[in-house]
Protein backbone atom coordinates (compact mmCIF):
# COMPACT_ATOMS: atom_id res chain seq x y z
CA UNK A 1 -32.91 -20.11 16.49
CA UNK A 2 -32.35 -20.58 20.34
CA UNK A 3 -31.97 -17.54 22.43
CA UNK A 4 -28.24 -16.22 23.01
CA UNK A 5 -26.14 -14.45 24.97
CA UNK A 6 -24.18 -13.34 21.45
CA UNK A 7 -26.18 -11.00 19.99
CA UNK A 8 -27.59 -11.56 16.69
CA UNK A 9 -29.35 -9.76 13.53
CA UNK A 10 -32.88 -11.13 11.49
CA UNK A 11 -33.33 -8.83 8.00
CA UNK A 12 -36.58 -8.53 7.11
CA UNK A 13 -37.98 -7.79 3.84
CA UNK A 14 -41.26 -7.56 2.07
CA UNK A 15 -43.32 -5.60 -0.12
CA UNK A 16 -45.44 -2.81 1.65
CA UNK A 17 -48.48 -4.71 3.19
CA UNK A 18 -46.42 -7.93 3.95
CA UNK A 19 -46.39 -7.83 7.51
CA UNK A 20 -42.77 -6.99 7.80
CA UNK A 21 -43.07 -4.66 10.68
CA UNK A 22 -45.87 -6.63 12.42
CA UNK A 23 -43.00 -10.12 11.64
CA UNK A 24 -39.73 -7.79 12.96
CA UNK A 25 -42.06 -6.80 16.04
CA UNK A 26 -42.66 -10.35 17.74
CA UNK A 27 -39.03 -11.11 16.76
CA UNK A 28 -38.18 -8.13 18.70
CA UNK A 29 -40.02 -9.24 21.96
CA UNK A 30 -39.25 -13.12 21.39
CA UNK A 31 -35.59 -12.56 21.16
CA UNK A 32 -35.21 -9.22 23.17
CA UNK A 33 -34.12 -8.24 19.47
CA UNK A 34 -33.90 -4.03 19.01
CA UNK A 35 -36.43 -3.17 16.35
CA UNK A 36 -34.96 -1.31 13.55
CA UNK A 37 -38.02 0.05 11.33
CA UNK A 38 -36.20 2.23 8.62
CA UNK A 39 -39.52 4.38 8.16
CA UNK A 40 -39.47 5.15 11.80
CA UNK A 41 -35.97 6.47 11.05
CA UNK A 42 -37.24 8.33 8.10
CA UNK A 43 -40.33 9.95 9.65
CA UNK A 44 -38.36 11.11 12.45
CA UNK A 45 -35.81 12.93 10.41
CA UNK A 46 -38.09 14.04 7.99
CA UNK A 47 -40.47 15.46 11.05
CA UNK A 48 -40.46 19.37 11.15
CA UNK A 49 -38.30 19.38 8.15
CA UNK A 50 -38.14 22.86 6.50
CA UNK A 51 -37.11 24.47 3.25
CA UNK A 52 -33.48 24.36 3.12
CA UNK A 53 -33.18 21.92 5.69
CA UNK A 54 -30.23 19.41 4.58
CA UNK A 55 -28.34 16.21 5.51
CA UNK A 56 -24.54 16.34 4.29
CA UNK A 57 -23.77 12.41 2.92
CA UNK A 58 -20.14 12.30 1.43
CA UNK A 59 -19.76 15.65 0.22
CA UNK A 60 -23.14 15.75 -1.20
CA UNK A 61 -26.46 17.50 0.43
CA UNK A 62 -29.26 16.07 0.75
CA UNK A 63 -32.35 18.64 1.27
CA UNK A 64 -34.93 16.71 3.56
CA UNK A 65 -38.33 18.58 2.05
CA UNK A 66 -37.21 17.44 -1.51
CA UNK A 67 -36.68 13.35 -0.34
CA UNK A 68 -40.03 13.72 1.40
CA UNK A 69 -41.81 14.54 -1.77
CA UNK A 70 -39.75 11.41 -3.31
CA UNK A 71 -41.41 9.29 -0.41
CA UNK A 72 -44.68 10.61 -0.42
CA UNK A 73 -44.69 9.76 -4.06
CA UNK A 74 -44.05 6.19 -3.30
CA UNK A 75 -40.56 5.88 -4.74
CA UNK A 76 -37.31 5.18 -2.69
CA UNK A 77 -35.90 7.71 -0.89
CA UNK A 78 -31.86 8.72 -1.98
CA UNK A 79 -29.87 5.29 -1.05
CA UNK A 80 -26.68 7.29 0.28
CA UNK A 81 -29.08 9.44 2.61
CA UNK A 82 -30.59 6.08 3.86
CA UNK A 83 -27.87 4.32 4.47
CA UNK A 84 -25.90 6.86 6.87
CA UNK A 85 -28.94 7.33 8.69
CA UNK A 86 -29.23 3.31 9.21
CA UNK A 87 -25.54 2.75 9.78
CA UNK A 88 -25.73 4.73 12.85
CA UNK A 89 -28.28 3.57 14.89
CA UNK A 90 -26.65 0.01 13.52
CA UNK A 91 -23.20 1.18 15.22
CA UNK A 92 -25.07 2.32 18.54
CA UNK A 93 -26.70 -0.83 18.51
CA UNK A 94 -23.14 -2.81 18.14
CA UNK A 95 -21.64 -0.95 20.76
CA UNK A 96 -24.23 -0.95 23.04
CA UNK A 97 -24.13 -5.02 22.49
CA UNK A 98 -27.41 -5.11 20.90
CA UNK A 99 -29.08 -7.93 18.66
CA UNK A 100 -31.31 -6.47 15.95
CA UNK A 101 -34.39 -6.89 13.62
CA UNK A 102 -34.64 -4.78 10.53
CA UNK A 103 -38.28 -4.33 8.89
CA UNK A 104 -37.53 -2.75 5.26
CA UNK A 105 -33.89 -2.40 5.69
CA UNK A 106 -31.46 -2.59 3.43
CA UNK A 107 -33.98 -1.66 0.61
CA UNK A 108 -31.67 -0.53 -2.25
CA UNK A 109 -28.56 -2.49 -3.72
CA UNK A 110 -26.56 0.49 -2.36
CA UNK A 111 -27.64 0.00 0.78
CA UNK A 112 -27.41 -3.32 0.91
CA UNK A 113 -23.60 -3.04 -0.68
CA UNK A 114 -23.26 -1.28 2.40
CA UNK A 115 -24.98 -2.20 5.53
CA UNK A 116 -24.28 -6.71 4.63
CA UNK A 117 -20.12 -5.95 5.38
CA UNK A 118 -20.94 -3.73 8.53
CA UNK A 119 -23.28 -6.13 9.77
CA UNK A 120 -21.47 -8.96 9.42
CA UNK A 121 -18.25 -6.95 10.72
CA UNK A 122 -19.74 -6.32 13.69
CA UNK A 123 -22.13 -9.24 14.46
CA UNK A 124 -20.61 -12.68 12.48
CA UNK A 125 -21.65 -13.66 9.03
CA UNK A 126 -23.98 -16.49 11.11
CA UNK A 127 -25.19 -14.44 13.28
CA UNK A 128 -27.09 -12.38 10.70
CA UNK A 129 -30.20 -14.37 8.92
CA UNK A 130 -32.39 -12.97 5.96
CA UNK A 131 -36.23 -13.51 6.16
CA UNK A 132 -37.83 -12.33 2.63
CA UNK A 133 -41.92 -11.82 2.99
CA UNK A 134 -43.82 -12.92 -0.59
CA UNK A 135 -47.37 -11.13 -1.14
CA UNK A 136 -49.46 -10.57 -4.37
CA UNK A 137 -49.60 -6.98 -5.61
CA UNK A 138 -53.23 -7.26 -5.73
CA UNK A 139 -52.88 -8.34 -1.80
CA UNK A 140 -50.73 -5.09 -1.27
CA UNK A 141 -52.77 -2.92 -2.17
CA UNK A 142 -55.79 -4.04 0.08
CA UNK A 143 -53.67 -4.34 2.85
CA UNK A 144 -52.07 -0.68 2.40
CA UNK A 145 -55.48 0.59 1.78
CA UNK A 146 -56.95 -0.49 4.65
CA UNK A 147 -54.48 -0.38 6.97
CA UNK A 148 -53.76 1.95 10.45
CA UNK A 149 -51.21 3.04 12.61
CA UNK A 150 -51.15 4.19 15.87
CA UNK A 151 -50.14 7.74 16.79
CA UNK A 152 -47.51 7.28 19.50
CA UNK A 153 -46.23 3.73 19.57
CA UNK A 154 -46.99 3.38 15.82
CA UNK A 155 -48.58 0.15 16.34
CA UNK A 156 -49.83 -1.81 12.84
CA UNK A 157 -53.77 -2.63 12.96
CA UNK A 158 -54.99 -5.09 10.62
CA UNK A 159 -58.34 -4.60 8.94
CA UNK A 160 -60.97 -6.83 10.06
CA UNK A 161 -64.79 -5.86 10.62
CA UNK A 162 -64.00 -5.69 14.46
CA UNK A 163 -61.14 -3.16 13.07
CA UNK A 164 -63.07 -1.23 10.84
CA UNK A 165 -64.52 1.26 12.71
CA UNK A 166 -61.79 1.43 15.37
CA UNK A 167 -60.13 4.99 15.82
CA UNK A 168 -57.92 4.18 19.03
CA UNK A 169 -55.40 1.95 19.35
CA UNK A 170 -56.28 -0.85 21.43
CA UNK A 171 -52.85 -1.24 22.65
CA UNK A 172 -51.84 2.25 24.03
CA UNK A 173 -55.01 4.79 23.30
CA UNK A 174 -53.83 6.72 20.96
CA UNK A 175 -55.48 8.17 17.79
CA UNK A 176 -55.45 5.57 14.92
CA UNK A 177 -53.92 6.96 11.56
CA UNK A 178 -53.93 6.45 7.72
CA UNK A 179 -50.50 6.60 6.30
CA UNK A 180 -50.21 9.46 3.61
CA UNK A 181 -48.90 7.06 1.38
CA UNK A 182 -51.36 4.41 1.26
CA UNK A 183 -53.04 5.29 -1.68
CA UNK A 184 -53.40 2.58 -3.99
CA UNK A 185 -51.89 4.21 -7.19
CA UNK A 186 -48.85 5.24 -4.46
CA UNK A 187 -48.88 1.51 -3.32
CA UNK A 188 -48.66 0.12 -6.88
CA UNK A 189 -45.23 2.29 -7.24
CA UNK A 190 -43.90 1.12 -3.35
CA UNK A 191 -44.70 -2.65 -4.82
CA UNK A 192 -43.11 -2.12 -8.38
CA UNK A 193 -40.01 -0.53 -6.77
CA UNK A 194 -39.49 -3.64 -4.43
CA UNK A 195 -39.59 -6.08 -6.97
CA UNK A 196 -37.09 -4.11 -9.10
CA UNK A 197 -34.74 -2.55 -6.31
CA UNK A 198 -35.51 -4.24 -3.18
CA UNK A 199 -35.64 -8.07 -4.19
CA UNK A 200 -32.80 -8.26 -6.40
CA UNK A 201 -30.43 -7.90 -2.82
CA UNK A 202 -31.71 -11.50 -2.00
CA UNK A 203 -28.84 -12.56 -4.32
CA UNK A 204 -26.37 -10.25 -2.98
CA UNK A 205 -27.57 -11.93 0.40
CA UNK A 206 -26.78 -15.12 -1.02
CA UNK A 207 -23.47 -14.95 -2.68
CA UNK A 208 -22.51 -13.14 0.87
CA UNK A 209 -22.92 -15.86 2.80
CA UNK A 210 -26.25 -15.20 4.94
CA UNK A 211 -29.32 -17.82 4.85
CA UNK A 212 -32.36 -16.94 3.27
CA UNK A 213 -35.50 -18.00 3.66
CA UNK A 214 -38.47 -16.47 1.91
CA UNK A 215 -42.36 -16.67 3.25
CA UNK A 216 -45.69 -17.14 2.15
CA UNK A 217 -46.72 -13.93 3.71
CA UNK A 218 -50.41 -14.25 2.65
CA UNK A 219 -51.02 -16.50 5.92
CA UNK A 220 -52.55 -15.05 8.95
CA UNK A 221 -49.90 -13.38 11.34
CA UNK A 222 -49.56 -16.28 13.72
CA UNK A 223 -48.90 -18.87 10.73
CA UNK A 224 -45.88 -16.68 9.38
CA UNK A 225 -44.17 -16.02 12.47
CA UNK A 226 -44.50 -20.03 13.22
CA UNK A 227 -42.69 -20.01 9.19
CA UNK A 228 -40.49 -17.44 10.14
CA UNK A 229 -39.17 -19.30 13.71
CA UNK A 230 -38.70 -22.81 11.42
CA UNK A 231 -36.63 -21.01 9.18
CA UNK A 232 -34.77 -19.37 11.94
């Protein structure tokens, strides 16, 4: 895929640990692409959250401390809840004439029902492209386990032994984190619920009309984006 002036959308999806987020990120600065991390969106709407605290989704309420216990346990989050917060930063986006990566968005078959007509309503059934990350679970959960993230730019640090002891990010300073959620009996529930409720939507993707190409995403970084910008 050749940079253009029309602005276009690349889906990416992948078990936790893939490199989905790391993959959506170079897109982002190869393509000038907006970078659409759905647990961005979710940490920032869950942040300061307190009890009572609410999101009204067609007529139903949605009460933020009680989805982040569903999250922290390492299952999927309310779809309807999800999906309104995505469709509007996918609308500012559109408006603002925006081309977009997604890292773990749509993740439900709600979702998904959902966000494939408004992105292809707003951006072109060939402008928007589907790129589906393969890992083992056993590769998961080292990854998860051993993975960082950066405080204020939430930068992704792989593990490696001159990571290992790191507790800045390299890239802006700030304090290096664990995720809350990366334990491995957490991660084995995030990797069970993609196979059963994320990966099914590559057929809805399919019988849409958007190309799909999955990834061996057990390469180093480098050799899946070069994958990734093939399949493009």
């Amino acid at each position: 895929m050749k940079a253009s002036n029309k602005p276009f959308v690349v889906i990416v999806l992948g078990p936790g640990g893939s490199g989905k987020g790391t993959q959506a990120q170079l897109l982002s600065e190869k393509f000038n692409l907006y970078h659409l991390e759905t647990s961005e969106i979710i940490e920032r709407n869950l942040a300061g959250a307190k009890k009572g605290d609410f999101v009204l989704v067609g007529g139903k309420k949605y009460y933020l401390l009680e989805e982040k216990k569903i999250r922290e346990a390492g299952e999927l989050m309310s779809p309807p809840l999800i999906t309104f917060w995505v469709e509007q930063k996918i609308k500012e986006l559109a408006k603002e004439q925006k081309g977009l990566t997604t890292s773990g968005s749509p993740r439900t078959m709600f979702e998904g029902q959902a966000l494939i007509p408004l992105l292809k309503k707003l951006y072109g059934q060939g402008n928007v492209k589907v790129i589906a990350l393969k890992i083992s679970e056993k590769e998961s959960i080292w990854r998860n386990s051993h993975r960082q993230t950066c405080e204020l730019m939430r930068h992704p640090i792989m593990y490696s032994p001159e990571t290992a002891k790191m507790t800045k990010c390299p890239l802006d300073g700030s304090k290096l984190l664990k995720r809350k959620d990366d334990d491995p009996k957490v991660i084995k529930i995030r990797f069970k619920e993609y196979n059963e409720r994320t990966y099914p939507l590559l057929d809805l993707f399919k019988k849409e009309g958007l190309k799909v190409s999955e990834i061996n995403g057990e390469q180093s970084v480098e050799n899946v984006h070069l994958d990734i910008l093939k399949a493009l």
